[in-house]
N, C-alpha and C. Protein backbone atom coordinates (compact mmCIF):
# COMPACT_ATOMS: atom_id res chain seq x y z
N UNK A 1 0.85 -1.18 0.00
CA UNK A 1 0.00 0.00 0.00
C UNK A 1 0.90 1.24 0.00
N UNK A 2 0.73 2.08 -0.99
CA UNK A 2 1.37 3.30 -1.35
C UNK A 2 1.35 4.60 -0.22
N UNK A 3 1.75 5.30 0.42
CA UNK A 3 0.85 6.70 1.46
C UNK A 3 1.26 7.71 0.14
N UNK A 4 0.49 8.58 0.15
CA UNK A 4 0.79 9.86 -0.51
C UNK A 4 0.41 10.73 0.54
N UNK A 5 0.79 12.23 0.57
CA UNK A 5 0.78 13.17 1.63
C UNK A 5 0.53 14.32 0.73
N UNK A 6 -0.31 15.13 0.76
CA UNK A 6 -0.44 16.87 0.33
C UNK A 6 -0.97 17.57 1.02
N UNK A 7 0.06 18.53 1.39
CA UNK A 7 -0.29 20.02 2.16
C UNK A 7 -1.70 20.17 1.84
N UNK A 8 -2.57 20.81 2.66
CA UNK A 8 -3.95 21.49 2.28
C UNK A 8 -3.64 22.87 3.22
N UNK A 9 -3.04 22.89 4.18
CA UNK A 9 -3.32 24.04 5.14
C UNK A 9 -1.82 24.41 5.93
N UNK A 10 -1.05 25.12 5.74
CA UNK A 10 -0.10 25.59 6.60
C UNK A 10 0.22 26.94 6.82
N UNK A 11 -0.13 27.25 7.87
CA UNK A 11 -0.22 28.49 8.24
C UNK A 11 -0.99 29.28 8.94
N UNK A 12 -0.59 30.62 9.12
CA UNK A 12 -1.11 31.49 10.71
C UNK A 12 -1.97 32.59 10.05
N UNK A 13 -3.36 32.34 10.57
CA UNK A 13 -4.40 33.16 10.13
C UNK A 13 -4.92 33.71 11.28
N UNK A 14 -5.55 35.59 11.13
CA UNK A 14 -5.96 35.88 12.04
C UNK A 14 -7.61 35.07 12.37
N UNK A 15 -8.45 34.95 13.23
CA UNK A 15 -9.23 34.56 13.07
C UNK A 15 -10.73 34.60 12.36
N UNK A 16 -10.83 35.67 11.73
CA UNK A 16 -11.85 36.08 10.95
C UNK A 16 -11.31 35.09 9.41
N UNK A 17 -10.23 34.70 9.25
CA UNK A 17 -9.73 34.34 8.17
C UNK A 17 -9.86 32.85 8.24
N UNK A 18 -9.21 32.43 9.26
CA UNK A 18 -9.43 30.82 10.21
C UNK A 18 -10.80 30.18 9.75
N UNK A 19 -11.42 30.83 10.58
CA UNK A 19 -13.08 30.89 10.46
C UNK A 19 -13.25 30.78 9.07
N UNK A 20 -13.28 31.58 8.20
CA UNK A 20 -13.55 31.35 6.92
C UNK A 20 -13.18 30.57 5.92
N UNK A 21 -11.86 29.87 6.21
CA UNK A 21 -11.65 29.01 5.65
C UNK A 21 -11.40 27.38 6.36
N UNK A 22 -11.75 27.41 7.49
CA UNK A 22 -12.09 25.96 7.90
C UNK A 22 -14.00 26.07 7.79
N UNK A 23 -14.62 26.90 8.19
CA UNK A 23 -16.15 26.67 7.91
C UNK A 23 -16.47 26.39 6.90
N UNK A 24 -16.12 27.22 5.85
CA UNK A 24 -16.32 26.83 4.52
C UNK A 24 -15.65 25.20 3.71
N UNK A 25 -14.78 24.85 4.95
CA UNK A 25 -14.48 23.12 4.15
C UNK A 25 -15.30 22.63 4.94
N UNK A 26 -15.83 22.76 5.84
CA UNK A 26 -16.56 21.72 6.69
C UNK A 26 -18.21 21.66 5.81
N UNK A 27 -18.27 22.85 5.51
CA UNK A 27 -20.02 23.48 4.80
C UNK A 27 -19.86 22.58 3.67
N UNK A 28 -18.43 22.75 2.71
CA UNK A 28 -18.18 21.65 1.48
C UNK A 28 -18.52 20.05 1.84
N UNK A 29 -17.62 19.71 2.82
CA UNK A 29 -17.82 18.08 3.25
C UNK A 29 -19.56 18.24 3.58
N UNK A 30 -19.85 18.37 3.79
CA UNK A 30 -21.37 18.67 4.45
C UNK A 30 -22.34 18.54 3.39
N UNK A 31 -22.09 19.25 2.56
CA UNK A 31 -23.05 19.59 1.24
C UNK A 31 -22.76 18.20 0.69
N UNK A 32 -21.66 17.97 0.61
CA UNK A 32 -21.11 16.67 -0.47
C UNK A 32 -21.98 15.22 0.02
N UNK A 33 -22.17 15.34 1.06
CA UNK A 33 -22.85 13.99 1.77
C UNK A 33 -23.81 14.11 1.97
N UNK A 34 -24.34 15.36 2.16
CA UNK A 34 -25.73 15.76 2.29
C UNK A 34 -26.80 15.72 0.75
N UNK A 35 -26.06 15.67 -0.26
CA UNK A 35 -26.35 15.66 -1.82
C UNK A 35 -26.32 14.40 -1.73
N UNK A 36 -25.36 12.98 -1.82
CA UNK A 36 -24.98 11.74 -1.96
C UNK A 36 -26.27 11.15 -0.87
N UNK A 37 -26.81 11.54 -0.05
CA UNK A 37 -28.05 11.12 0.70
C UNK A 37 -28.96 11.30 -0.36
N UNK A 38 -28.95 12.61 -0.94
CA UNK A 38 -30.71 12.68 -1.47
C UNK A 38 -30.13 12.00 -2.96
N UNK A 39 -29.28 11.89 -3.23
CA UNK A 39 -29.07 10.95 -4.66
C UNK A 39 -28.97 9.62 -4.34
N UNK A 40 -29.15 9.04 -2.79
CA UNK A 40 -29.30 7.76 -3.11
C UNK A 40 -30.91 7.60 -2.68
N UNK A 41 -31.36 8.25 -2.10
CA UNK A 41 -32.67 8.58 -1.92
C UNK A 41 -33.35 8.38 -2.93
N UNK A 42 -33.19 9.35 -4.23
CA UNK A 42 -33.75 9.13 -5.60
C UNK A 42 -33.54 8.19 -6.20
N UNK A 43 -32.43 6.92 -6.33
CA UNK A 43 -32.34 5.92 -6.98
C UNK A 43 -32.87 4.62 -6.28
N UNK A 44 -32.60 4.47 -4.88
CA UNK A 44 -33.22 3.89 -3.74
C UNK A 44 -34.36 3.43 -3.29
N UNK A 45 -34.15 4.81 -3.10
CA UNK A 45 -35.54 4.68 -2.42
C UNK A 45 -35.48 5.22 -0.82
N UNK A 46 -34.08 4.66 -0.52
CA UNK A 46 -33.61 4.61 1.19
C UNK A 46 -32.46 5.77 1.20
N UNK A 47 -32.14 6.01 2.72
CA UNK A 47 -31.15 7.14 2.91
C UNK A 47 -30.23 6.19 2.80
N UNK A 48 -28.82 6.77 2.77
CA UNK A 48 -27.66 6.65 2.58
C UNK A 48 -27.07 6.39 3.87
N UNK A 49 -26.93 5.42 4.83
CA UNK A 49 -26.84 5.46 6.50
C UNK A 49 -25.44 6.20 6.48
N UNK A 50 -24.42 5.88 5.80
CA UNK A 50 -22.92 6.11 5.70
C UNK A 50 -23.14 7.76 5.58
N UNK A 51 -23.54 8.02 4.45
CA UNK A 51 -23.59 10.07 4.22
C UNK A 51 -24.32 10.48 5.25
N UNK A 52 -25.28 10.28 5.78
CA UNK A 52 -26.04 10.80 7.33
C UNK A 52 -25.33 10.79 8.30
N UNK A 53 -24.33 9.51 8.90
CA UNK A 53 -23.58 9.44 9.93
C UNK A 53 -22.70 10.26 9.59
N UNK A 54 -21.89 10.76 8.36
CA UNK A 54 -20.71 11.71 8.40
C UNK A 54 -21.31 13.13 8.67
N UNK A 55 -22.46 13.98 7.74
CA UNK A 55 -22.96 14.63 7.90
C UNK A 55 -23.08 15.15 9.81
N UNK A 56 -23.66 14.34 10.13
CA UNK A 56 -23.91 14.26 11.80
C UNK A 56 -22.72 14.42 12.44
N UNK A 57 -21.07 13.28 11.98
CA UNK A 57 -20.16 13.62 12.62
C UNK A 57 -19.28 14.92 12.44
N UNK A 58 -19.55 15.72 11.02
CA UNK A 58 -19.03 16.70 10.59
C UNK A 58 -19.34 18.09 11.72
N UNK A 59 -21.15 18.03 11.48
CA UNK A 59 -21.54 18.90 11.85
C UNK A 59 -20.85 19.14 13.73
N UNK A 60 -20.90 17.65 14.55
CA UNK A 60 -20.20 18.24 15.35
C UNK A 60 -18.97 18.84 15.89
N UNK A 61 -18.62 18.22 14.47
CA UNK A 61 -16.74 18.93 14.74
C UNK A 61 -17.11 20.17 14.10
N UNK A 62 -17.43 20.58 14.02
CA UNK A 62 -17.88 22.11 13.35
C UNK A 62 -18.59 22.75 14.49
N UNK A 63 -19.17 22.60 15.34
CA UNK A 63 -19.42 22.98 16.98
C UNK A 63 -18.29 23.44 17.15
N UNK A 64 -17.02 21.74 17.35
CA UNK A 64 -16.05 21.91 18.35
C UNK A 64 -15.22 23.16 17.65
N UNK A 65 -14.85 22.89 16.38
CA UNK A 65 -14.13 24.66 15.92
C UNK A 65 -15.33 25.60 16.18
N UNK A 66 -16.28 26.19 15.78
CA UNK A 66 -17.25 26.93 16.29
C UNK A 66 -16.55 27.70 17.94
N UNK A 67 -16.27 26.76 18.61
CA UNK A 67 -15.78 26.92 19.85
C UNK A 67 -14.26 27.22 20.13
N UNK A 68 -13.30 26.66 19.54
CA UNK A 68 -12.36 27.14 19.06
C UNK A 68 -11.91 28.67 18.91
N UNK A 69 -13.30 28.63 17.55
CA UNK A 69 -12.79 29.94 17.24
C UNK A 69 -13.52 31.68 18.21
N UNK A 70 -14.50 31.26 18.93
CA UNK A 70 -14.92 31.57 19.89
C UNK A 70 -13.80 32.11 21.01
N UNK A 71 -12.93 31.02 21.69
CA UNK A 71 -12.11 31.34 22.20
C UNK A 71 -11.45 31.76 21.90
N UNK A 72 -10.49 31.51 20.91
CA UNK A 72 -9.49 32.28 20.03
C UNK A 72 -9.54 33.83 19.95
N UNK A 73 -11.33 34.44 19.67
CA UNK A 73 -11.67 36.13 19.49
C UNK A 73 -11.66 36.41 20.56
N UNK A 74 -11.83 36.03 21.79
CA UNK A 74 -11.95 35.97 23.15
C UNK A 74 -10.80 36.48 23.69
N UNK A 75 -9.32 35.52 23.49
CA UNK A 75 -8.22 35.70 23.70
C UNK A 75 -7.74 36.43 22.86
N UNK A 76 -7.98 37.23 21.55
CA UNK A 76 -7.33 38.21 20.87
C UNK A 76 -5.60 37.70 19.87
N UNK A 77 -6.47 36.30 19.48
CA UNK A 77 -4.70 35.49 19.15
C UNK A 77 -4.99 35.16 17.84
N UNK A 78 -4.12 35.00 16.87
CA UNK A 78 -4.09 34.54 15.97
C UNK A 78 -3.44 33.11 16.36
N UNK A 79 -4.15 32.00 14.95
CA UNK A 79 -4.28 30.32 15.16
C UNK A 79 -3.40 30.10 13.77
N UNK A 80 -2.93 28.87 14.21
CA UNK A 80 -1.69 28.49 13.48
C UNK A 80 -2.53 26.73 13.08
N UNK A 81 -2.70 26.83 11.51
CA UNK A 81 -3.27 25.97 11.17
C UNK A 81 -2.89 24.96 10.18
N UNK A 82 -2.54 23.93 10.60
CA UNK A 82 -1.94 22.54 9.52
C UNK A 82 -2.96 21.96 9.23
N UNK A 83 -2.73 21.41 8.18
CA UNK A 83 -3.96 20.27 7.71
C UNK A 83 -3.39 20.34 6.65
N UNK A 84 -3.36 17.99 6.71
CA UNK A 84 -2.50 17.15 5.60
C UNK A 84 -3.71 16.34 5.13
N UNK A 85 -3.38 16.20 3.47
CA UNK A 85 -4.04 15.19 3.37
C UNK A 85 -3.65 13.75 3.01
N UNK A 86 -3.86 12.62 3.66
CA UNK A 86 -2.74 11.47 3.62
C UNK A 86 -3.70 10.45 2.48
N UNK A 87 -3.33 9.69 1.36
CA UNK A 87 -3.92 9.07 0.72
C UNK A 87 -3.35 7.85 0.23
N UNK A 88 -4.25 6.53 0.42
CA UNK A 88 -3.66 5.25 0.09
C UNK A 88 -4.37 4.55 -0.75
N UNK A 89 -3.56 3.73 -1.35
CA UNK A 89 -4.52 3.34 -2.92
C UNK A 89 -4.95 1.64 -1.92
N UNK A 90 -6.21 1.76 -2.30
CA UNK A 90 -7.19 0.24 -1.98
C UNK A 90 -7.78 -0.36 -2.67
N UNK A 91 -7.68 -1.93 -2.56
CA UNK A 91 -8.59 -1.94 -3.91
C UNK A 91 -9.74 -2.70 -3.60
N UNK A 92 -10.73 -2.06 -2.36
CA UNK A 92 -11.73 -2.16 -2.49
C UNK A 92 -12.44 -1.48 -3.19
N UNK A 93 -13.80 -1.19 -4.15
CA UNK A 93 -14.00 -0.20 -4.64
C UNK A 93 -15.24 0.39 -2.99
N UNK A 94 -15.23 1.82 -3.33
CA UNK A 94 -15.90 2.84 -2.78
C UNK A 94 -16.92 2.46 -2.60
């Protein structure tokens, strides 16, 4: 099994900036599974249990930054933000 690794996020944003660009990937993952529900809905018939449970787990990590960034304006700090993306080839299909 191969790893591949690509940067998505390195670096120090004040928090109005933070905020805007981690909400807006979380709103993306969100939409993406939240669409893949009602498209299996339409072919189905049934929800998608897998896109509902992420949806659900997204939304609460989107609280926990919510809160984050809460504190962060609170304390008057700028946040220092990594995020990798690690990828391995499988050959199950999807």
């Amino acid at each position: 099994m191969e790893n591949n690794k690509v940067t998505l996020i390195d670096g120090t944003f004040n928090v109005a900036e933070a905020k805007d660009i981690l909400l807006n990937m979380f709103t993306m993952k969100i939409n993406f599974h939240s669409q893949k529900n009602v498209s299996h809905i339409e072919r189905f018939g049934t929800p998608d249990d897998n896109s509902k449970a992420k949806v659900e787990f997204l939304k609460a990590e989107m609280a926990k930054l919510e809160t984050i960034i809460a504190e962060a304006t609170d304390k008057n700090v700028s946040l220092k933000v990594t995020s990798a993306i690690h990828i391995d080839y499988i050959n199950d299909p999807a």
